[in-house]
PDB file of N, CA and C in Angstrom:
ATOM      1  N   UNK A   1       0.847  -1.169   0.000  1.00  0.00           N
ATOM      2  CA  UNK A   1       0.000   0.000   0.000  1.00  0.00           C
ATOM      3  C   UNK A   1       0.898   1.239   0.000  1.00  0.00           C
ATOM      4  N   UNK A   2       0.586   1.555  -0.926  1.00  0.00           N
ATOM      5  CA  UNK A   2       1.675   3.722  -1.048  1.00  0.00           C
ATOM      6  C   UNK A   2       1.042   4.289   0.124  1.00  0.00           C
ATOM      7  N   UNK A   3       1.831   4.901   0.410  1.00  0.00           N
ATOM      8  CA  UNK A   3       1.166   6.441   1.441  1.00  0.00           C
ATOM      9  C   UNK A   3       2.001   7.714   0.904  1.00  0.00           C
ATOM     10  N   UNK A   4       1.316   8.677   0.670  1.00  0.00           N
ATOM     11  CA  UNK A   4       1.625   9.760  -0.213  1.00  0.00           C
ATOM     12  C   UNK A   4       1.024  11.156   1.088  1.00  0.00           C
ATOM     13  N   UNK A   5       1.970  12.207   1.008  1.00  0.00           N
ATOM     14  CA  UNK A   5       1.521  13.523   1.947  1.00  0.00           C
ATOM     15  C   UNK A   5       0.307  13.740   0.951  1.00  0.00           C
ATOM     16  N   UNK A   6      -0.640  13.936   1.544  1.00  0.00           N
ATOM     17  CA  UNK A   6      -1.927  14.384   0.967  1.00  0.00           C
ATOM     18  C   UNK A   6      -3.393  14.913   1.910  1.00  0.00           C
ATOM     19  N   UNK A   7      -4.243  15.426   0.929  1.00  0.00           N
ATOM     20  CA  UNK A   7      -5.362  16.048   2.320  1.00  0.00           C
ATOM     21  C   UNK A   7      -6.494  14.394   2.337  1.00  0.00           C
ATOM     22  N   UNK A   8      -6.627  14.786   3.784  1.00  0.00           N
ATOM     23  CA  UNK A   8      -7.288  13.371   3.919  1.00  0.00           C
ATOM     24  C   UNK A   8      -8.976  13.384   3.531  1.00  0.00           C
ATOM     25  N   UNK A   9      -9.459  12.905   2.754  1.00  0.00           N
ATOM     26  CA  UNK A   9     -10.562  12.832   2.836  1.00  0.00           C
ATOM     27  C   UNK A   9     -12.400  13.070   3.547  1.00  0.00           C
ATOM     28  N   UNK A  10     -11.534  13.158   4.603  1.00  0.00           N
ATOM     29  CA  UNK A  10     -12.754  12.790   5.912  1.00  0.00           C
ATOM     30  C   UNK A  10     -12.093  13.228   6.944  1.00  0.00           C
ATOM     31  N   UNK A  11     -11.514  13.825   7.315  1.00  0.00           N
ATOM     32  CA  UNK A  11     -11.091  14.811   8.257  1.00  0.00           C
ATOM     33  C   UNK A  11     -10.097  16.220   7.951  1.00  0.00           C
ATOM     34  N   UNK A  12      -9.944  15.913   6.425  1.00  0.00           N
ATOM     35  CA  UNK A  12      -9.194  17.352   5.860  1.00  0.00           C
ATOM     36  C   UNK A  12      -7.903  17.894   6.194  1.00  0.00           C
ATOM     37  N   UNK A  13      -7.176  17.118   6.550  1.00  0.00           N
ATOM     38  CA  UNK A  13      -6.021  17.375   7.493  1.00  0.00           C
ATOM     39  C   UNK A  13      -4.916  16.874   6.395  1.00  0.00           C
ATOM     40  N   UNK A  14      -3.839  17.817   6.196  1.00  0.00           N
ATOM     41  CA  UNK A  14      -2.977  17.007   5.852  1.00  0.00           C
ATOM     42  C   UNK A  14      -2.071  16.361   6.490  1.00  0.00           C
ATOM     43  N   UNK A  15      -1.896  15.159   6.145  1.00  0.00           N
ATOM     44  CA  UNK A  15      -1.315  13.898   6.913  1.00  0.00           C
ATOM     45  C   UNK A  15      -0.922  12.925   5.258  1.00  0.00           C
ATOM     46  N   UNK A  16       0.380  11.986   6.307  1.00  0.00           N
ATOM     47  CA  UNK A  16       0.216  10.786   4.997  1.00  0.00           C
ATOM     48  C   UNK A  16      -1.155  10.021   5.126  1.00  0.00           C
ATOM     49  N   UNK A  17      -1.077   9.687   3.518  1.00  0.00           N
ATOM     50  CA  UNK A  17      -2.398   9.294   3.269  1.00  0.00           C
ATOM     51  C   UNK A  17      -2.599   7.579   2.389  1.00  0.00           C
ATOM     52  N   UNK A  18      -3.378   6.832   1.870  1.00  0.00           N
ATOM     53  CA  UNK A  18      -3.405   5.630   1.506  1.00  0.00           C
ATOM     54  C   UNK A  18      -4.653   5.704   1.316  1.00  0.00           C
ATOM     55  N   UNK A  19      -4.524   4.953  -0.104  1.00  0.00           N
ATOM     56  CA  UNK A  19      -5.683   4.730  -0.888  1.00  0.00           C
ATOM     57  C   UNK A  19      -6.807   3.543   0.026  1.00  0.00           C
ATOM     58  N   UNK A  20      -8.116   4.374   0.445  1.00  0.00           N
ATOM     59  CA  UNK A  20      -8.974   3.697   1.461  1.00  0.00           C
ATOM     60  C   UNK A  20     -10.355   3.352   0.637  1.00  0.00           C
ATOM     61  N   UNK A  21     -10.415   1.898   0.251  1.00  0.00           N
ATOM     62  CA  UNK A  21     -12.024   1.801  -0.330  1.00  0.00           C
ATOM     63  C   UNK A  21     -13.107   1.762   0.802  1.00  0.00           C
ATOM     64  N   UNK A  22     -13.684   2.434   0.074  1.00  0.00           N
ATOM     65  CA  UNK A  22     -15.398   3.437   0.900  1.00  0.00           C
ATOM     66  C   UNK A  22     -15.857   2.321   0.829  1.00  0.00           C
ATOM     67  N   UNK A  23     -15.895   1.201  -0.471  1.00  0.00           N
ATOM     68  CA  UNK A  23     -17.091  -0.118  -0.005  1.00  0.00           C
ATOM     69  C   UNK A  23     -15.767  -0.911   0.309  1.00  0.00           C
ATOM     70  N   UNK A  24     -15.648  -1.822   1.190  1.00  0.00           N
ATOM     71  CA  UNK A  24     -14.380  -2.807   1.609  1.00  0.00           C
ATOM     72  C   UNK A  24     -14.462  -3.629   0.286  1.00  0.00           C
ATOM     73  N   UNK A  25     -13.189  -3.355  -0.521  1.00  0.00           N
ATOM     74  CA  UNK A  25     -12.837  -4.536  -1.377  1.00  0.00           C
ATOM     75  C   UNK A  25     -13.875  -5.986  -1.563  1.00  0.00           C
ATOM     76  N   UNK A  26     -13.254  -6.594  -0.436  1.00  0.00           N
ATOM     77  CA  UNK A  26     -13.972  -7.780  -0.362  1.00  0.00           C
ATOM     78  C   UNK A  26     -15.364  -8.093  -0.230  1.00  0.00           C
ATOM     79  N   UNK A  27     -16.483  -6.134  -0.304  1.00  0.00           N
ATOM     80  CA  UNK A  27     -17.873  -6.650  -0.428  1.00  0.00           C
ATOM     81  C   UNK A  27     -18.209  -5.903  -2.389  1.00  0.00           C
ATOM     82  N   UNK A  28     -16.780  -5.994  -2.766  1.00  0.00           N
ATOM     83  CA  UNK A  28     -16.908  -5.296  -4.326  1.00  0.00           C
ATOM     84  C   UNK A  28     -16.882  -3.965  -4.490  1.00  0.00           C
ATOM     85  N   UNK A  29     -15.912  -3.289  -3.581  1.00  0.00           N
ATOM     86  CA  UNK A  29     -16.308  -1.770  -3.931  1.00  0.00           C
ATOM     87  C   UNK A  29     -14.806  -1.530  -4.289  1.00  0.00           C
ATOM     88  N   UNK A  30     -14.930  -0.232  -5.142  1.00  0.00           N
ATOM     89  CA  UNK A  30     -13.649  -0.138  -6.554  1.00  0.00           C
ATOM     90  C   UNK A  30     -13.386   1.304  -6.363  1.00  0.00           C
ATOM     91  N   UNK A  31     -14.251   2.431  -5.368  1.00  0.00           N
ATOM     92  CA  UNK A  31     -13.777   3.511  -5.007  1.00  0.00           C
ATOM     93  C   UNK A  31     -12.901   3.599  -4.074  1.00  0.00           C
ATOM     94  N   UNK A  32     -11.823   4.391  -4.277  1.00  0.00           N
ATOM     95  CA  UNK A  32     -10.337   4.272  -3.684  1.00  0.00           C
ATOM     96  C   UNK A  32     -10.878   6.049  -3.329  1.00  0.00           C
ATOM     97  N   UNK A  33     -10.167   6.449  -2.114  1.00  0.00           N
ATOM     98  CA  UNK A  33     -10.136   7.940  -1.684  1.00  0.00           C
ATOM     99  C   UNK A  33      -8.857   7.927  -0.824  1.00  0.00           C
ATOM    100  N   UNK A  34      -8.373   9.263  -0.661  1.00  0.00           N
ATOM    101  CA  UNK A  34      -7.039   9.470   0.006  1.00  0.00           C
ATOM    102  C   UNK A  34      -7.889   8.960   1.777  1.00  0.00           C
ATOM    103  N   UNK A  35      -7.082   8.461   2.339  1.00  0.00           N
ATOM    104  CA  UNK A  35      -7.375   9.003   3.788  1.00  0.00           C
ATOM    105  C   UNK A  35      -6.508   8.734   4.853  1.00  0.00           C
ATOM    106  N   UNK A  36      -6.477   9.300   5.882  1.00  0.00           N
ATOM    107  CA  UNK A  36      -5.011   9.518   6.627  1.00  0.00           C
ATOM    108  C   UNK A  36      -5.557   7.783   7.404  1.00  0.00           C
ATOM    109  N   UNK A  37      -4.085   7.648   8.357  1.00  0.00           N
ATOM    110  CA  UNK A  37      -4.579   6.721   9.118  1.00  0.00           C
ATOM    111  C   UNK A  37      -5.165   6.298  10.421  1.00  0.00           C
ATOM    112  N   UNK A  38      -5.581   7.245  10.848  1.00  0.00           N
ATOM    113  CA  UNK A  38      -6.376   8.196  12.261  1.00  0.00           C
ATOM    114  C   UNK A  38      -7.984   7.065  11.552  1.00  0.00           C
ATOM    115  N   UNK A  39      -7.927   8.016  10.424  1.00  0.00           N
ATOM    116  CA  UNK A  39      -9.417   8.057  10.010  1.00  0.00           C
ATOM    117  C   UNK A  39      -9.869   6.756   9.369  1.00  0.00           C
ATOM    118  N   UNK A  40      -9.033   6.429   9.142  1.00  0.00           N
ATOM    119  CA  UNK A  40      -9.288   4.467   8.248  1.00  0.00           C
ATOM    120  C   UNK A  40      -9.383   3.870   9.574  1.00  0.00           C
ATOM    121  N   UNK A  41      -8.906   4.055  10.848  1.00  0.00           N
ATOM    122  CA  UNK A  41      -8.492   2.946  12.102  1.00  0.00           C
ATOM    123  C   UNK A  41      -9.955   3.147  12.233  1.00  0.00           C
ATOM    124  N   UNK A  42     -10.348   4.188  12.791  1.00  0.00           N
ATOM    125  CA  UNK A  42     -11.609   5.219  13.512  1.00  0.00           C
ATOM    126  C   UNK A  42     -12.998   3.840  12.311  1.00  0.00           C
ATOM    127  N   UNK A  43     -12.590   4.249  11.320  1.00  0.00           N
ATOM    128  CA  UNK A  43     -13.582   3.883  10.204  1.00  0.00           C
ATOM    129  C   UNK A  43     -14.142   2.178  10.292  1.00  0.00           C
ATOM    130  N   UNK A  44     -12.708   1.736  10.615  1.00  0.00           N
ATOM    131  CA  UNK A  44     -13.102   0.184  10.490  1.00  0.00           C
ATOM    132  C   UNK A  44     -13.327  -0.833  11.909  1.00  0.00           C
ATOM    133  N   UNK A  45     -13.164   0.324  12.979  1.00  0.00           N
ATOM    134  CA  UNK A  45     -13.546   0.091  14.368  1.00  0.00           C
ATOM    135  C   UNK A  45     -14.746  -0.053  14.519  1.00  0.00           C
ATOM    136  N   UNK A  46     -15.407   1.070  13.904  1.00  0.00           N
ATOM    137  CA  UNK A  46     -17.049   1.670  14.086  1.00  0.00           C
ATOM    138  C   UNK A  46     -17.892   0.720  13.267  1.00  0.00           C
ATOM    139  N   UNK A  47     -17.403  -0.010  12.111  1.00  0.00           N
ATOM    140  CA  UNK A  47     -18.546  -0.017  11.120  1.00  0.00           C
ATOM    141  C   UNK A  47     -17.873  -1.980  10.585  1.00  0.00           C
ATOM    142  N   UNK A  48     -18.969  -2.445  10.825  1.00  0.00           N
ATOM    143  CA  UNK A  48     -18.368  -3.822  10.018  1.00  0.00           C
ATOM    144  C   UNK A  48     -18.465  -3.653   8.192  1.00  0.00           C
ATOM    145  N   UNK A  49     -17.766  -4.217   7.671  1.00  0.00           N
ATOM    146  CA  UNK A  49     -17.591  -4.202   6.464  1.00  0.00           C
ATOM    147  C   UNK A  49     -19.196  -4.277   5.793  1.00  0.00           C
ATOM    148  N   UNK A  50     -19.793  -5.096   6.431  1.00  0.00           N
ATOM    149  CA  UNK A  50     -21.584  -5.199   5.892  1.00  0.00           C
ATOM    150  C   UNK A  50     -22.171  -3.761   5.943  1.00  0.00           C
ATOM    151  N   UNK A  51     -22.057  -3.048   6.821  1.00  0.00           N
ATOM    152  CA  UNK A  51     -22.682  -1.451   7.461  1.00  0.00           C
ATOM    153  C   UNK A  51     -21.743  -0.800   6.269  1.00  0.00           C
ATOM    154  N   UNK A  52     -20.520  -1.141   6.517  1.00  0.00           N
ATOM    155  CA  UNK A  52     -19.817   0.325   5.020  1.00  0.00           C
ATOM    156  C   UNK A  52     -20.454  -0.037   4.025  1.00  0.00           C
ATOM    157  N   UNK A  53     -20.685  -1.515   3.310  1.00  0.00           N
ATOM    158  CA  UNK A  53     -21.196  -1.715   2.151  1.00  0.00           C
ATOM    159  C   UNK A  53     -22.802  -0.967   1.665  1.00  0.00           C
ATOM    160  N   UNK A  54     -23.703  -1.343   2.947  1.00  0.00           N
ATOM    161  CA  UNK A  54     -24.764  -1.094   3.260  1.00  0.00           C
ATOM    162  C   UNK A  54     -25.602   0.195   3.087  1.00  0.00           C
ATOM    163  N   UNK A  55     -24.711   0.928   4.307  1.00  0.00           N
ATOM    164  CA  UNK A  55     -24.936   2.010   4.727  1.00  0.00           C
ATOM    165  C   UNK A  55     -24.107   3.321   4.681  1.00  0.00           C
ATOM    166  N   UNK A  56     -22.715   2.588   4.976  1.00  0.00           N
ATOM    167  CA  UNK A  56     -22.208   3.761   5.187  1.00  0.00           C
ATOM    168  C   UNK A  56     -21.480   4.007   3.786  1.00  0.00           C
ATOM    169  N   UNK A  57     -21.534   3.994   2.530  1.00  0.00           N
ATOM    170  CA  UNK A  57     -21.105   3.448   1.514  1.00  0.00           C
ATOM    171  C   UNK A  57     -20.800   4.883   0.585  1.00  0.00           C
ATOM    172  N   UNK A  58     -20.735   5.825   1.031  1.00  0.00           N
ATOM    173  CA  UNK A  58     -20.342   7.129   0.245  1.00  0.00           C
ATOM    174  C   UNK A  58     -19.362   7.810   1.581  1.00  0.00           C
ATOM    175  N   UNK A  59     -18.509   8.682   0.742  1.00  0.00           N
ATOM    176  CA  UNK A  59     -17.663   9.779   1.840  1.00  0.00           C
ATOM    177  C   UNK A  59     -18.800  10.191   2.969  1.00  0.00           C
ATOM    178  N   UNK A  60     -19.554  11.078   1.869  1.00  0.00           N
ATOM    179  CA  UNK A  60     -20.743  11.867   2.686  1.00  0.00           C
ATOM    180  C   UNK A  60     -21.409  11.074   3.818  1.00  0.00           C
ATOM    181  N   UNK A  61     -22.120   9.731   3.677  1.00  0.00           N
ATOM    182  CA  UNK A  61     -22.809   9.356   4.529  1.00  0.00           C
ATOM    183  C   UNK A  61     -21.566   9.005   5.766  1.00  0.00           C
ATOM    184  N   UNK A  62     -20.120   8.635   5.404  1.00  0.00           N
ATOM    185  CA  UNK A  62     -19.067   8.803   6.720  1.00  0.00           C
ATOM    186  C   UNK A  62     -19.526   9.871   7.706  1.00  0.00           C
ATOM    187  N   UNK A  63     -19.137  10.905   6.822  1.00  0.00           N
ATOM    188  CA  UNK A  63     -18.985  12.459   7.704  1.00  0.00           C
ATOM    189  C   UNK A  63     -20.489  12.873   8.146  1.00  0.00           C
ATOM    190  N   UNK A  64     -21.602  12.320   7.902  1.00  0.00           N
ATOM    191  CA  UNK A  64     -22.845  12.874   8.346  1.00  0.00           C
ATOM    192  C   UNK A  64     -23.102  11.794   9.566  1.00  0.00           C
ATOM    193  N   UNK A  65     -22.836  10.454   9.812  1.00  0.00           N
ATOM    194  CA  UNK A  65     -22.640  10.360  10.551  1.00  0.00           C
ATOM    195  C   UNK A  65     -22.398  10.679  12.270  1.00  0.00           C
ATOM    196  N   UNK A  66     -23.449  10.606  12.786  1.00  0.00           N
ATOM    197  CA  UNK A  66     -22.881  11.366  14.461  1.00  0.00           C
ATOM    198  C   UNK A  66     -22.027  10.462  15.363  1.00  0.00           C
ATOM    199  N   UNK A  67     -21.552   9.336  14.625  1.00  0.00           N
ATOM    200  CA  UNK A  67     -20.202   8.484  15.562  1.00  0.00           C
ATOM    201  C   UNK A  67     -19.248   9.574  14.805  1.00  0.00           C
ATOM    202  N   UNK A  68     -19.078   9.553  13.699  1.00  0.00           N
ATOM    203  CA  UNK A  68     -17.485  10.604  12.955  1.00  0.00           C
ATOM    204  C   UNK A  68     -17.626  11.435  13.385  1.00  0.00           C
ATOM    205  N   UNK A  69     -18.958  12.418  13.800  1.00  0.00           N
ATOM    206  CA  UNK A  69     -19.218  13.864  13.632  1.00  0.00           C
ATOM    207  C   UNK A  69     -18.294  13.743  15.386  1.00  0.00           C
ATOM    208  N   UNK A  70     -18.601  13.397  15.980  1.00  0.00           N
ATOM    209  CA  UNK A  70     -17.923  13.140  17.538  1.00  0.00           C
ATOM    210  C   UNK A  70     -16.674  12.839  17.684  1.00  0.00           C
ATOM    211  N   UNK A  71     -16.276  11.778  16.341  1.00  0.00           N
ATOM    212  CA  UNK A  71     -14.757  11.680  16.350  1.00  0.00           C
ATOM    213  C   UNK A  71     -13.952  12.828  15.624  1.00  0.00           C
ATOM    214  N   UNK A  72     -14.485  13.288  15.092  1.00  0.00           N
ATOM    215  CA  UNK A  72     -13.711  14.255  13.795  1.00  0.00           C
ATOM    216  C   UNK A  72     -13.832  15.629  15.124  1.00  0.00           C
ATOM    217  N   UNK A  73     -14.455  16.213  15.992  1.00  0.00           N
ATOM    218  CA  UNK A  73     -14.484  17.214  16.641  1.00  0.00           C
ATOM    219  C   UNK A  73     -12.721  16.730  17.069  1.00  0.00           C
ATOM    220  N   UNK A  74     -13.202  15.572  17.882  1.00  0.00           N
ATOM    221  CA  UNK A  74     -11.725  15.081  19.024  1.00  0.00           C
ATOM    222  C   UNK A  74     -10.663  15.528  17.553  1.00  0.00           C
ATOM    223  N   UNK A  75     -10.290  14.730  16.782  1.00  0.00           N
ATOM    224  CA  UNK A  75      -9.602  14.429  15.743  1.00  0.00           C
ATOM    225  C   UNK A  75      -9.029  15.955  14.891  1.00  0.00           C
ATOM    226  N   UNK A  76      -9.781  17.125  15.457  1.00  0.00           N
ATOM    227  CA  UNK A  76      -9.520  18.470  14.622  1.00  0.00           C
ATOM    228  C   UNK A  76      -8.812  18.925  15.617  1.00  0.00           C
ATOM    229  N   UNK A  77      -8.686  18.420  16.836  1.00  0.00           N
ATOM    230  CA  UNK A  77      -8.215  19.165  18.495  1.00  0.00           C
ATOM    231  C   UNK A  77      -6.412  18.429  17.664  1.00  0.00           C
ATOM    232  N   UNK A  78      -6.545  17.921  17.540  1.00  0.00           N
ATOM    233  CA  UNK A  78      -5.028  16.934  17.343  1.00  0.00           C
ATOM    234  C   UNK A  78      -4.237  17.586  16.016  1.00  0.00           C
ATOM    235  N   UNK A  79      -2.886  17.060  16.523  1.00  0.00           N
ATOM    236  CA  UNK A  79      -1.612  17.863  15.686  1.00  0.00           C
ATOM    237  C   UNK A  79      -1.950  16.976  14.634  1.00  0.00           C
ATOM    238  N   UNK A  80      -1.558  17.196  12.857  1.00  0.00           N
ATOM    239  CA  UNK A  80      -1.625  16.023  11.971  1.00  0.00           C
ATOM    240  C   UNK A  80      -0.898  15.122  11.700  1.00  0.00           C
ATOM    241  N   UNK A  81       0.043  14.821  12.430  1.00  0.00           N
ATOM    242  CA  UNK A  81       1.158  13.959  12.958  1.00  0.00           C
ATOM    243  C   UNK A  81       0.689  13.023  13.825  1.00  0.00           C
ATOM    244  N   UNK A  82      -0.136  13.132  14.449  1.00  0.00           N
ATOM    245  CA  UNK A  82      -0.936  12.219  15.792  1.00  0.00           C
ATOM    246  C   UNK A  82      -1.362  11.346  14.727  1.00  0.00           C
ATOM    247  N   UNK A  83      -0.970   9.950  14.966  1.00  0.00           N
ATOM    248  CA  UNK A  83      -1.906   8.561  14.930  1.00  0.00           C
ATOM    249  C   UNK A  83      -2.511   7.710  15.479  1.00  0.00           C
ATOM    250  N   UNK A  84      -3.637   8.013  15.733  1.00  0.00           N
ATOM    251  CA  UNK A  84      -4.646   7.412  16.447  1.00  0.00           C
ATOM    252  C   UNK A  84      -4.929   5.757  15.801  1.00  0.00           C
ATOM    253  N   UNK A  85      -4.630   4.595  16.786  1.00  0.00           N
ATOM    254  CA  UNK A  85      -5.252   3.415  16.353  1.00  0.00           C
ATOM    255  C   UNK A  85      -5.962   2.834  17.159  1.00  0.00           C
ATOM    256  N   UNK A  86      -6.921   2.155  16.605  1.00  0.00           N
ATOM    257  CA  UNK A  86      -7.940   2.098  17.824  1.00  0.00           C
ATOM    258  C   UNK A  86      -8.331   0.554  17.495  1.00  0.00           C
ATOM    259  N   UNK A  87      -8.621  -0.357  18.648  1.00  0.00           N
ATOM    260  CA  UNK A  87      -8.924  -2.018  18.658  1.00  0.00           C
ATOM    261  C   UNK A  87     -10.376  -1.708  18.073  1.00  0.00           C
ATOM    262  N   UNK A  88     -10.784  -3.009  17.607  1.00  0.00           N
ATOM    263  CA  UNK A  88     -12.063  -3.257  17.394  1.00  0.00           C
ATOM    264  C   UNK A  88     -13.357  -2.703  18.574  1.00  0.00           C
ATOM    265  N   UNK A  89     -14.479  -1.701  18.310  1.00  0.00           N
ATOM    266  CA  UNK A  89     -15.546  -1.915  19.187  1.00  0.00           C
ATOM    267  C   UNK A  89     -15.715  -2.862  19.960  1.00  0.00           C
ATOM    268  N   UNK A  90     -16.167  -2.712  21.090  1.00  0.00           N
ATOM    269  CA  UNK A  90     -16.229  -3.711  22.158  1.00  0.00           C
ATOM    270  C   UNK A  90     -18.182  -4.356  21.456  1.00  0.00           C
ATOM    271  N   UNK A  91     -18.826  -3.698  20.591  1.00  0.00           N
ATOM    272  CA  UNK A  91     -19.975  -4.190  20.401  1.00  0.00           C
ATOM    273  C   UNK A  91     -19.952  -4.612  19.065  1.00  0.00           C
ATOM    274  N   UNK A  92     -19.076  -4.554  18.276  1.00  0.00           N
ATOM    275  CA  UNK A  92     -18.800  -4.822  16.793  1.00  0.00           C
ATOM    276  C   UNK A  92     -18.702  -6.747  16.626  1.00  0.00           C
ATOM    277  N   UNK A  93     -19.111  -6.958  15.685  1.00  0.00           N
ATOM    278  CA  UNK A  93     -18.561  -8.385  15.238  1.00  0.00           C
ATOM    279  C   UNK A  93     -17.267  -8.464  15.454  1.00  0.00           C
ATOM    280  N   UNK A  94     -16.882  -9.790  16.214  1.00  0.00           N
ATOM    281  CA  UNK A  94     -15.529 -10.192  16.320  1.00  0.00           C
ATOM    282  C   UNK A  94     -14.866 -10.289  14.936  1.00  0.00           C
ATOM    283  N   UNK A  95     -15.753 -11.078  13.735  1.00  0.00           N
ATOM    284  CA  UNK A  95     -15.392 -11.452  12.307  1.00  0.00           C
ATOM    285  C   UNK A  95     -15.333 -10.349  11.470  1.00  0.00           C
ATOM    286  N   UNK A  96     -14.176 -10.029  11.291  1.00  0.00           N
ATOM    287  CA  UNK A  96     -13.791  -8.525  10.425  1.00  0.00           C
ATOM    288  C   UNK A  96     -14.716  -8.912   9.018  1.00  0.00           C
ATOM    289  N   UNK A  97     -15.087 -10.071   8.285  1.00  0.00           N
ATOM    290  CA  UNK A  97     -15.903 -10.452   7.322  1.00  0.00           C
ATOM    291  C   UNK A  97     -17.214 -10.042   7.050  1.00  0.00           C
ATOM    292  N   UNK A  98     -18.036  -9.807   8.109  1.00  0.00           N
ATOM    293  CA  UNK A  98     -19.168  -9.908   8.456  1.00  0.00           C
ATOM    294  C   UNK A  98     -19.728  -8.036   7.899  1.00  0.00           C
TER     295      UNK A  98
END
């Protein structure tokens, strides 16, 4: 995976960045967007691959979101150097597949 200095997608910050598909690969999605790695950790904590495919399946519906809208406040407080990684939801599917 490249990581290139670039503005991140979904939190606007420039940070290094890596090509992040909005639908997870493995449920067929072929849109690639810059996004730092704060915001991909944040992304795939919150949402099982079924919910991104589903639901959360455009930039826009990310950021309208009121789990992001709560993380992205914290996430604008922070230097763009800060990398935030975060374990799986404690209420999320154990099976990253699902």
């Amino acid at each position: 995976m490249v990581t290139e200095m670039n503005k991140c997608e979904f939190c606007g910050l420039p940070a290094l960045t890596r090509g992040h598909h909005v639908i997870p690969k493995s449920k067929g999605g072929n849109t690639i967007v810059p996004t730092c790695e704060t915001c991909e950790s944040f992304i795939h904590k919150t949402w099982t691959h079924n919910e991104l495919r589903d639901t959360y399946n455009s930039v826009e519906s990310i950021l309208e979101s009121p789990k992001f809208q709560s993380f992205l406040k914290w996430r604008k407080k922070q230097p763009p150097t800060v990398i935030f990684k975060s374990s799986r939801g404690k209420f999320r599917d154990k099976n990253k597949y699902h």
